[in-house]
PDB file of N, CA and C in Angstrom:
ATOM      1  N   UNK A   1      79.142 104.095 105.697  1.00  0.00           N
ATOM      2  CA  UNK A   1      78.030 103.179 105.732  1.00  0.00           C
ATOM      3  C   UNK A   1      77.268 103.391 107.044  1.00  0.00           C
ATOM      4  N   UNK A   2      75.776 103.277 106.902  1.00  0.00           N
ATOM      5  CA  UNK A   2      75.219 103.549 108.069  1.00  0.00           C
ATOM      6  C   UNK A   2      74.583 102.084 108.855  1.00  0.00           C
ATOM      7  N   UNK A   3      73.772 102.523 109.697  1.00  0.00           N
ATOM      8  CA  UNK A   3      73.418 101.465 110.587  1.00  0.00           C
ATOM      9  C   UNK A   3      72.691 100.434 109.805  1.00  0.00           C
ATOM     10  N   UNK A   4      71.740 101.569 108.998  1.00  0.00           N
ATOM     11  CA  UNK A   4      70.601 100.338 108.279  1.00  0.00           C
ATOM     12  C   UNK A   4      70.982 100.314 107.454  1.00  0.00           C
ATOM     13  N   UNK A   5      72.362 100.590 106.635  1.00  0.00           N
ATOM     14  CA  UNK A   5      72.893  98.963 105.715  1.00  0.00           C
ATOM     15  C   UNK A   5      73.767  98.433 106.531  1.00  0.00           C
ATOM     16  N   UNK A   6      74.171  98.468 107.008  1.00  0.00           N
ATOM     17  CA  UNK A   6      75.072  97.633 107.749  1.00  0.00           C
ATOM     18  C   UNK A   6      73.934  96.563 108.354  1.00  0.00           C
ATOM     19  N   UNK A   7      72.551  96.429 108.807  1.00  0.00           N
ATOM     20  CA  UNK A   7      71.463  95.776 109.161  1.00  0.00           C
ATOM     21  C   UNK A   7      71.240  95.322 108.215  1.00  0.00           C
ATOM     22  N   UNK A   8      71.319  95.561 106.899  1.00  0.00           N
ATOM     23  CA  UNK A   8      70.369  95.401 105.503  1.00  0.00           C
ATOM     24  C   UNK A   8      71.765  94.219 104.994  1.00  0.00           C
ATOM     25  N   UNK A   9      72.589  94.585 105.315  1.00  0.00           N
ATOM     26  CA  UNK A   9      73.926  93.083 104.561  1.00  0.00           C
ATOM     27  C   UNK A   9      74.155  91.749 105.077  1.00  0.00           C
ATOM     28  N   UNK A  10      74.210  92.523 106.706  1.00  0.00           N
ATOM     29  CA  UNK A  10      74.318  91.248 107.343  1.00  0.00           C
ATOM     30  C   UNK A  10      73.000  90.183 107.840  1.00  0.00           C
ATOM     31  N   UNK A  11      71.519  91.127 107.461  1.00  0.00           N
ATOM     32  CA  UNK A  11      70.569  90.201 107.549  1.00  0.00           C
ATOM     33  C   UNK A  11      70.288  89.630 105.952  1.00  0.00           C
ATOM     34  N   UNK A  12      70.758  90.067 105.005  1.00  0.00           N
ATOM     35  CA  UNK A  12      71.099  89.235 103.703  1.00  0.00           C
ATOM     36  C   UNK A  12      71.743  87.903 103.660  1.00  0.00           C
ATOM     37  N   UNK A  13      72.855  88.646 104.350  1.00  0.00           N
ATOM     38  CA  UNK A  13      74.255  87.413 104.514  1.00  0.00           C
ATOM     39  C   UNK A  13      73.657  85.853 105.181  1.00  0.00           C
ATOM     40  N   UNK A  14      72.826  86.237 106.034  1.00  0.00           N
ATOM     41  CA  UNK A  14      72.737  85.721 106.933  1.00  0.00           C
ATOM     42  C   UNK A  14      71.683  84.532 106.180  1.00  0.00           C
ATOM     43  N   UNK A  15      70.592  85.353 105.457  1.00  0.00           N
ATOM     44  CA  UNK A  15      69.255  84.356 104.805  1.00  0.00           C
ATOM     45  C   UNK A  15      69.892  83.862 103.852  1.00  0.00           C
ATOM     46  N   UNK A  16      70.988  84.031 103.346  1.00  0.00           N
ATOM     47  CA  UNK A  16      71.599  83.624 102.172  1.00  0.00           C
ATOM     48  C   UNK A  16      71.769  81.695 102.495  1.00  0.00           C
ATOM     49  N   UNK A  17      72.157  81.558 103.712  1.00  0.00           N
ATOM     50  CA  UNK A  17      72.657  80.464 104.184  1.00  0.00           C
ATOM     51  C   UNK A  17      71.129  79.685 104.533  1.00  0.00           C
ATOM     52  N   UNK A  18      70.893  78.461 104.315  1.00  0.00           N
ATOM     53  CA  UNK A  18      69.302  78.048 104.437  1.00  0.00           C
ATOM     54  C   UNK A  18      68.909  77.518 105.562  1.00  0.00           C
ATOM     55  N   UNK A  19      69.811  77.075 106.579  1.00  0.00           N
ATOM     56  CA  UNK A  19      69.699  77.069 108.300  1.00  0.00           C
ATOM     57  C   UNK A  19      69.250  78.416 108.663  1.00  0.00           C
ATOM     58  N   UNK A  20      69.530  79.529 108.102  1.00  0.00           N
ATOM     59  CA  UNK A  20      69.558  80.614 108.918  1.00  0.00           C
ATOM     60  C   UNK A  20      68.411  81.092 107.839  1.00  0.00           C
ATOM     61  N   UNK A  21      67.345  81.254 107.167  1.00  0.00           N
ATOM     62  CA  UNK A  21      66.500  81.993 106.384  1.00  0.00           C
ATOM     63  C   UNK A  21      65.391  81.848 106.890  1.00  0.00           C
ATOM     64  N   UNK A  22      65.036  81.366 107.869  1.00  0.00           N
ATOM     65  CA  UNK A  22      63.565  81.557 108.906  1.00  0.00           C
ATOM     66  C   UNK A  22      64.218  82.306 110.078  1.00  0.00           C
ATOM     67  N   UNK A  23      64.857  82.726 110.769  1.00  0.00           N
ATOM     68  CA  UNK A  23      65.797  82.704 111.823  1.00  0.00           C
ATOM     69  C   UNK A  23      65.202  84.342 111.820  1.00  0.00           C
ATOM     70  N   UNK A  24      64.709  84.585 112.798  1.00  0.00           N
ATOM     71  CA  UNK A  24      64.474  86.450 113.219  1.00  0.00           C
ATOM     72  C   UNK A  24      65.838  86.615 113.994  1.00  0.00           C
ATOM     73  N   UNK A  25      65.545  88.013 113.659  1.00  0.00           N
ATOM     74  CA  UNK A  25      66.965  88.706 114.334  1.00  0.00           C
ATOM     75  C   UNK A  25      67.385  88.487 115.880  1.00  0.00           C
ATOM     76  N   UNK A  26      66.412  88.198 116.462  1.00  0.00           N
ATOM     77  CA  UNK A  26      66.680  88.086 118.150  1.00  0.00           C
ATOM     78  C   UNK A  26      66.992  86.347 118.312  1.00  0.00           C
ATOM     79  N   UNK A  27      66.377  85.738 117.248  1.00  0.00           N
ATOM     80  CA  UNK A  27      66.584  84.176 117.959  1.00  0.00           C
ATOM     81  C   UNK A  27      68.110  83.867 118.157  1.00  0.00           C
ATOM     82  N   UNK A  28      68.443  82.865 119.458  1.00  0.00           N
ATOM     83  CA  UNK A  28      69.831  82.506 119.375  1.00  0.00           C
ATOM     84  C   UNK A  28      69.894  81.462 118.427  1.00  0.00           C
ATOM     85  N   UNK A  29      70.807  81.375 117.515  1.00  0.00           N
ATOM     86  CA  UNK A  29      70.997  80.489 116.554  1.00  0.00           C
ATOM     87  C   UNK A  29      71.709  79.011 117.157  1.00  0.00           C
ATOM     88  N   UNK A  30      72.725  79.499 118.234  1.00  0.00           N
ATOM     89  CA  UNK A  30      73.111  78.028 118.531  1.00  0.00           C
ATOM     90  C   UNK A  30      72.069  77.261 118.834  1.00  0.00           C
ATOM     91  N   UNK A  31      71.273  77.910 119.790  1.00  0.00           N
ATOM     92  CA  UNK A  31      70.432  77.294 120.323  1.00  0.00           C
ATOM     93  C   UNK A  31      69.236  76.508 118.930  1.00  0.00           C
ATOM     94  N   UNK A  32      68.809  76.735 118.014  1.00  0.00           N
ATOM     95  CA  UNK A  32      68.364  76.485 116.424  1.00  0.00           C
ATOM     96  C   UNK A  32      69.183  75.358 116.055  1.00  0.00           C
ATOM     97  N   UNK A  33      70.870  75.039 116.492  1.00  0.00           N
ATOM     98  CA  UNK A  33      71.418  73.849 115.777  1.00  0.00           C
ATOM     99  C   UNK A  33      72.410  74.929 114.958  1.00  0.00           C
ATOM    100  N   UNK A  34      72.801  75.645 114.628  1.00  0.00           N
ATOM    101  CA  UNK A  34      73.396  76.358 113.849  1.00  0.00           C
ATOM    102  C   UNK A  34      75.304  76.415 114.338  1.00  0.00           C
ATOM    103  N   UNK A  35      75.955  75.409 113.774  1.00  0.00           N
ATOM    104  CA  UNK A  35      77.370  75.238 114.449  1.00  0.00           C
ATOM    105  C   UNK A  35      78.343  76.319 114.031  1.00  0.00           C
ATOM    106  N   UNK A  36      79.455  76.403 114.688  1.00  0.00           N
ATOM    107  CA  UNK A  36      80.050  77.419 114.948  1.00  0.00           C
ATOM    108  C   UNK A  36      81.242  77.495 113.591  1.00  0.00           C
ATOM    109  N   UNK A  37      81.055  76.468 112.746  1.00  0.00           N
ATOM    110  CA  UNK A  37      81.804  76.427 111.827  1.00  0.00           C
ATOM    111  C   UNK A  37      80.552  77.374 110.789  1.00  0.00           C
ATOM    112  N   UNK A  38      79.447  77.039 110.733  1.00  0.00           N
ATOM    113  CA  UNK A  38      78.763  78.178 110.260  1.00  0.00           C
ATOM    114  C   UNK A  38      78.673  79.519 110.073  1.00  0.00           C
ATOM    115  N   UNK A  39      79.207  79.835 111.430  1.00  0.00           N
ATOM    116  CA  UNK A  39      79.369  81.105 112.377  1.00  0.00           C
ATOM    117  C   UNK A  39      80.150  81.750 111.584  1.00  0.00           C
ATOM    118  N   UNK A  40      81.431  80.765 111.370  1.00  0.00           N
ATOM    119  CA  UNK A  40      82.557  81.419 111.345  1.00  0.00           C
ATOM    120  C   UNK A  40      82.604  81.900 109.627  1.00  0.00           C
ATOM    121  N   UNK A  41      81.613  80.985 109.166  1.00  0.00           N
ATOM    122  CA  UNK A  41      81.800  81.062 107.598  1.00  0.00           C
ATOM    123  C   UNK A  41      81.101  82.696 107.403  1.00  0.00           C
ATOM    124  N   UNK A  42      79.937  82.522 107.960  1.00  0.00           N
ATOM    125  CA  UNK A  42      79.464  83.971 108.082  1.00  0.00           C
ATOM    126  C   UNK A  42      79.724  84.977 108.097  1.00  0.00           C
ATOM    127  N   UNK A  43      80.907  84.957 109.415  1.00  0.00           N
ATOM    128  CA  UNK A  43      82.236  85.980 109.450  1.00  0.00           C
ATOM    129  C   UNK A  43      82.741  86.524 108.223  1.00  0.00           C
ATOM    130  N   UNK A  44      83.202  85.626 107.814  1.00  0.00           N
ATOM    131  CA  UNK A  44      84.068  85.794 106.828  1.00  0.00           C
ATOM    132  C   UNK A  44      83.753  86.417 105.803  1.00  0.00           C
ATOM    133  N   UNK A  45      82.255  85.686 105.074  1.00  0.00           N
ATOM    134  CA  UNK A  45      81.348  86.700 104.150  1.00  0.00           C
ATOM    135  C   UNK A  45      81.244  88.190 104.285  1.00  0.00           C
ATOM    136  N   UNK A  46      80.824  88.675 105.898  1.00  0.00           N
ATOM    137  CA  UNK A  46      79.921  89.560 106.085  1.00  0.00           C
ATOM    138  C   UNK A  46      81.325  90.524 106.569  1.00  0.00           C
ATOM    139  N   UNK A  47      82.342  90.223 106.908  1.00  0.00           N
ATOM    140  CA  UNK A  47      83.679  91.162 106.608  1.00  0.00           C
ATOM    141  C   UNK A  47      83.921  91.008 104.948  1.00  0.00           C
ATOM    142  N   UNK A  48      84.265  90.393 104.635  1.00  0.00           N
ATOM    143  CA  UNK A  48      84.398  91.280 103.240  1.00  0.00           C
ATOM    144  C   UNK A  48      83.224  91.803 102.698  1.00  0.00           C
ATOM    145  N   UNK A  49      81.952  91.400 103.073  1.00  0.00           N
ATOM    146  CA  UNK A  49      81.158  92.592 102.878  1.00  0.00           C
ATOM    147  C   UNK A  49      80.806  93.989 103.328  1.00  0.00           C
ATOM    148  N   UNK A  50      81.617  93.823 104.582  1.00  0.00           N
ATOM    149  CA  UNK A  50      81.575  95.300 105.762  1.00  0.00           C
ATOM    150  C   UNK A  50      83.110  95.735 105.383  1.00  0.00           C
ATOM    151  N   UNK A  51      84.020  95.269 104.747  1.00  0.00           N
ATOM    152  CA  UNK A  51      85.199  95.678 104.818  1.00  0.00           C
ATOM    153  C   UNK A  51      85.912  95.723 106.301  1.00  0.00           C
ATOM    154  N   UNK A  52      85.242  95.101 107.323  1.00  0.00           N
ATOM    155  CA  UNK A  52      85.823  95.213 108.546  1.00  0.00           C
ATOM    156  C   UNK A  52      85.724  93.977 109.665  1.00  0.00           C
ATOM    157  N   UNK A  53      86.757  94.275 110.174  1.00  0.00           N
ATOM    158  CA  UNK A  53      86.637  92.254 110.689  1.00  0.00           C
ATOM    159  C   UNK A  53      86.664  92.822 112.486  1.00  0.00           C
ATOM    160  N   UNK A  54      86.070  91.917 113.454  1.00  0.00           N
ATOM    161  CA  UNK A  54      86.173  91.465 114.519  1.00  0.00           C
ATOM    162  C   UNK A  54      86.502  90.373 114.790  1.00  0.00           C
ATOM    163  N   UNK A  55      86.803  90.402 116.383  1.00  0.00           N
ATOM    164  CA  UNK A  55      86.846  89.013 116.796  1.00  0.00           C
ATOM    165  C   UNK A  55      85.928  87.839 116.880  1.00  0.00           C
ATOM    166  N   UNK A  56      86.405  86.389 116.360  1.00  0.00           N
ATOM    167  CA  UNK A  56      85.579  85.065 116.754  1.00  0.00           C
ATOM    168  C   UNK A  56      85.072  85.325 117.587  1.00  0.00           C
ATOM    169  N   UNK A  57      85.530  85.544 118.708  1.00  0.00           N
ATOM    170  CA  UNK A  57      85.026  85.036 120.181  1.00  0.00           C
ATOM    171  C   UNK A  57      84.439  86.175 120.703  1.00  0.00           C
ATOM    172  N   UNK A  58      84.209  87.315 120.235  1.00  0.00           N
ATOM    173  CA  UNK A  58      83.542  88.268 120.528  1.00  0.00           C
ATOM    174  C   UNK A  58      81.957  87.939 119.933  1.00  0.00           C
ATOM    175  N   UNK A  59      82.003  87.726 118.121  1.00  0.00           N
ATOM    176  CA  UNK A  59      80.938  86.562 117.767  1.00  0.00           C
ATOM    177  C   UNK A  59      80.179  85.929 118.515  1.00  0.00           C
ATOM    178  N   UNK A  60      81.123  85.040 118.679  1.00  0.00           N
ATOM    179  CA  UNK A  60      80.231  83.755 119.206  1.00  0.00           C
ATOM    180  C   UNK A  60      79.724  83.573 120.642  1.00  0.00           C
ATOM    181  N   UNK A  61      80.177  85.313 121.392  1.00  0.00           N
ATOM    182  CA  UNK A  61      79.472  85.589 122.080  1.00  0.00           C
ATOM    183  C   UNK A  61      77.849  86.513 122.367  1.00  0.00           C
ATOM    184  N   UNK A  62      78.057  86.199 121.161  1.00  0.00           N
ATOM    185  CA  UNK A  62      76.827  87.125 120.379  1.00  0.00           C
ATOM    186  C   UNK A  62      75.893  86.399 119.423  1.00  0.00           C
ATOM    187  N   UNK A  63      75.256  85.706 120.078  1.00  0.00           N
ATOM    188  CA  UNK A  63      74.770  84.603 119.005  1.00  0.00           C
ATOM    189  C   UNK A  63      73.010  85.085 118.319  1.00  0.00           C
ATOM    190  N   UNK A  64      72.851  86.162 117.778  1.00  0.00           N
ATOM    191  CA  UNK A  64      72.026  86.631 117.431  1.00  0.00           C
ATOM    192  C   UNK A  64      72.584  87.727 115.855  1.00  0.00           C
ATOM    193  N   UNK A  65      71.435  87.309 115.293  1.00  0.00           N
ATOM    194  CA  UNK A  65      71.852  88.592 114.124  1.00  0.00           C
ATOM    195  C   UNK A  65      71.657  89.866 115.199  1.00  0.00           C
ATOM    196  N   UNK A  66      71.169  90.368 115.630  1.00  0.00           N
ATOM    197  CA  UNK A  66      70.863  92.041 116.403  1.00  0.00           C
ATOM    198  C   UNK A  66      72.442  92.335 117.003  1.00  0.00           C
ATOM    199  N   UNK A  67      72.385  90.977 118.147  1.00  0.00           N
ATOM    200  CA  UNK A  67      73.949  91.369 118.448  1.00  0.00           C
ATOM    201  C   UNK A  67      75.239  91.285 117.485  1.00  0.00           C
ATOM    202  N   UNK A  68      75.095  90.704 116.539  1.00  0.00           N
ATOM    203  CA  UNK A  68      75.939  91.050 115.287  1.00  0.00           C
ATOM    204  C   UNK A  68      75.879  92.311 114.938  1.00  0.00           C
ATOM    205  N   UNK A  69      74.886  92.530 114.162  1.00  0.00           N
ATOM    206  CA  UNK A  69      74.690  94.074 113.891  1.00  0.00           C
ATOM    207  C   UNK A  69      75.234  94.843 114.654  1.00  0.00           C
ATOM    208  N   UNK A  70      74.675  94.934 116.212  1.00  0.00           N
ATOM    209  CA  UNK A  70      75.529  95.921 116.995  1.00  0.00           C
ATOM    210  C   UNK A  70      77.108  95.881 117.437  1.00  0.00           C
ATOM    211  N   UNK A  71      77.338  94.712 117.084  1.00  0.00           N
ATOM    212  CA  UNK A  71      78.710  94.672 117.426  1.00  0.00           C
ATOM    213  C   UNK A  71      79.447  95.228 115.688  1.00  0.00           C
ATOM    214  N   UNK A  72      78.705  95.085 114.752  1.00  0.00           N
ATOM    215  CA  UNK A  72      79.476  95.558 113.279  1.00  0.00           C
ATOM    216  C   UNK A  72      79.282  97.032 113.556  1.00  0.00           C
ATOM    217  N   UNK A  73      78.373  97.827 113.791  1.00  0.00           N
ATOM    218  CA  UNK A  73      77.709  98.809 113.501  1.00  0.00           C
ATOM    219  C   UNK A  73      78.626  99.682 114.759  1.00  0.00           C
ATOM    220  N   UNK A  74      78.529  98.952 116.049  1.00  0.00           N
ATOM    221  CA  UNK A  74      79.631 100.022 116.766  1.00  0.00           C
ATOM    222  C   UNK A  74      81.487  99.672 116.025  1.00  0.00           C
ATOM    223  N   UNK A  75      81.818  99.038 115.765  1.00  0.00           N
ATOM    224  CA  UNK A  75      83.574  98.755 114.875  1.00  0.00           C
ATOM    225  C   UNK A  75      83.181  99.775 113.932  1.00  0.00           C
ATOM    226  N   UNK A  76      82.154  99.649 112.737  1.00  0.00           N
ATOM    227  CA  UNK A  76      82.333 100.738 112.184  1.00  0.00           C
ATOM    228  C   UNK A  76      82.418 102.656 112.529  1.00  0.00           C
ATOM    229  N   UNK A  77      82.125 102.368 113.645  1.00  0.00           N
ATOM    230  CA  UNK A  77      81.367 103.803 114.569  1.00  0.00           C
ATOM    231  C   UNK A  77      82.772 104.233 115.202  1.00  0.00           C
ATOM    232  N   UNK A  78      83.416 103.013 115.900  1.00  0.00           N
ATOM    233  CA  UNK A  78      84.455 103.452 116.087  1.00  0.00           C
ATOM    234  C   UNK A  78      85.697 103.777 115.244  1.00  0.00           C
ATOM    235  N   UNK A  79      85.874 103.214 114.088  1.00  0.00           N
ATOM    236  CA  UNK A  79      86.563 102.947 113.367  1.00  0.00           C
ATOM    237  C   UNK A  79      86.883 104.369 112.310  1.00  0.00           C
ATOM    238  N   UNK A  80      85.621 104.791 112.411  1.00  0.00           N
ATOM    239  CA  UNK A  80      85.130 105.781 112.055  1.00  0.00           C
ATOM    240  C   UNK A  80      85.325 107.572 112.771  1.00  0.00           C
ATOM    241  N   UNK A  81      85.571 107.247 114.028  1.00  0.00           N
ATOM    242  CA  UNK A  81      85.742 108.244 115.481  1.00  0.00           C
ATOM    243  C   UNK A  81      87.328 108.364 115.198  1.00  0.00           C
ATOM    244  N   UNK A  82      88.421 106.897 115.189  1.00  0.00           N
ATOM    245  CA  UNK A  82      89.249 106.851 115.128  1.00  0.00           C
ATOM    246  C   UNK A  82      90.251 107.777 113.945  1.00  0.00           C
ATOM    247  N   UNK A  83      89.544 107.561 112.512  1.00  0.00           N
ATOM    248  CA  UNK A  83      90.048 108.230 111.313  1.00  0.00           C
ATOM    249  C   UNK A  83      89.510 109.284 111.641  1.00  0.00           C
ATOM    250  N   UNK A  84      88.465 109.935 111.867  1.00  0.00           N
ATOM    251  CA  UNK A  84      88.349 111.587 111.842  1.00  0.00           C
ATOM    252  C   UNK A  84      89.442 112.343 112.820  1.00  0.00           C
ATOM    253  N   UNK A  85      89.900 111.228 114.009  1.00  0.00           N
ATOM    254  CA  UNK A  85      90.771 111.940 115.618  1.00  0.00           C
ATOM    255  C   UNK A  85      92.158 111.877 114.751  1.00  0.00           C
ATOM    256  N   UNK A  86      92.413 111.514 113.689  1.00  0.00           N
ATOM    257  CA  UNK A  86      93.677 111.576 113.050  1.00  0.00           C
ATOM    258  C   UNK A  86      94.438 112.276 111.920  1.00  0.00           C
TER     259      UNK A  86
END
């Protein structure tokens, strides 16, 4: 999977939810009202849609779809580095 689906799921995932369907990729969402039980539900979707999970608290230090993306998009990158070195 490449960058721009991995961009293309999780900004799906994301409008899917109706707090978050005006929301551009750079805005911070906490800052919008958007609680962390939200967050987490998100998670959860957008790994079984990536097939690949990170940390909460790596998340929710990332409170932007962009920094999502880049934080999915490098796990897959690495994840990816890892199975070919093996």
């Amino acid at each position: 999977m490449n960058s721009t689906e991995i961009s293309e799921i999780i900004i799906s995932l994301f409008k899917q939810k109706e707090i978050m369907k005006d929301i551009s990729v750079d805005d911070d969402f906490f800052d919008l009202g958007v609680s962390s039980l939200t967050v987490v539900e998100l998670q959860i979707v957008i790994e079984k849609a990536l097939g690949k999970s990170v940390s909460t608290s790596l998340l929710m230090g990332s409170p932007t779809i962009s920094e999502w993306i880049s934080v999915y998009t490098e796990k897959m990158q690495q994840d990816s580095l890892e199975s070919n070195n093996t």
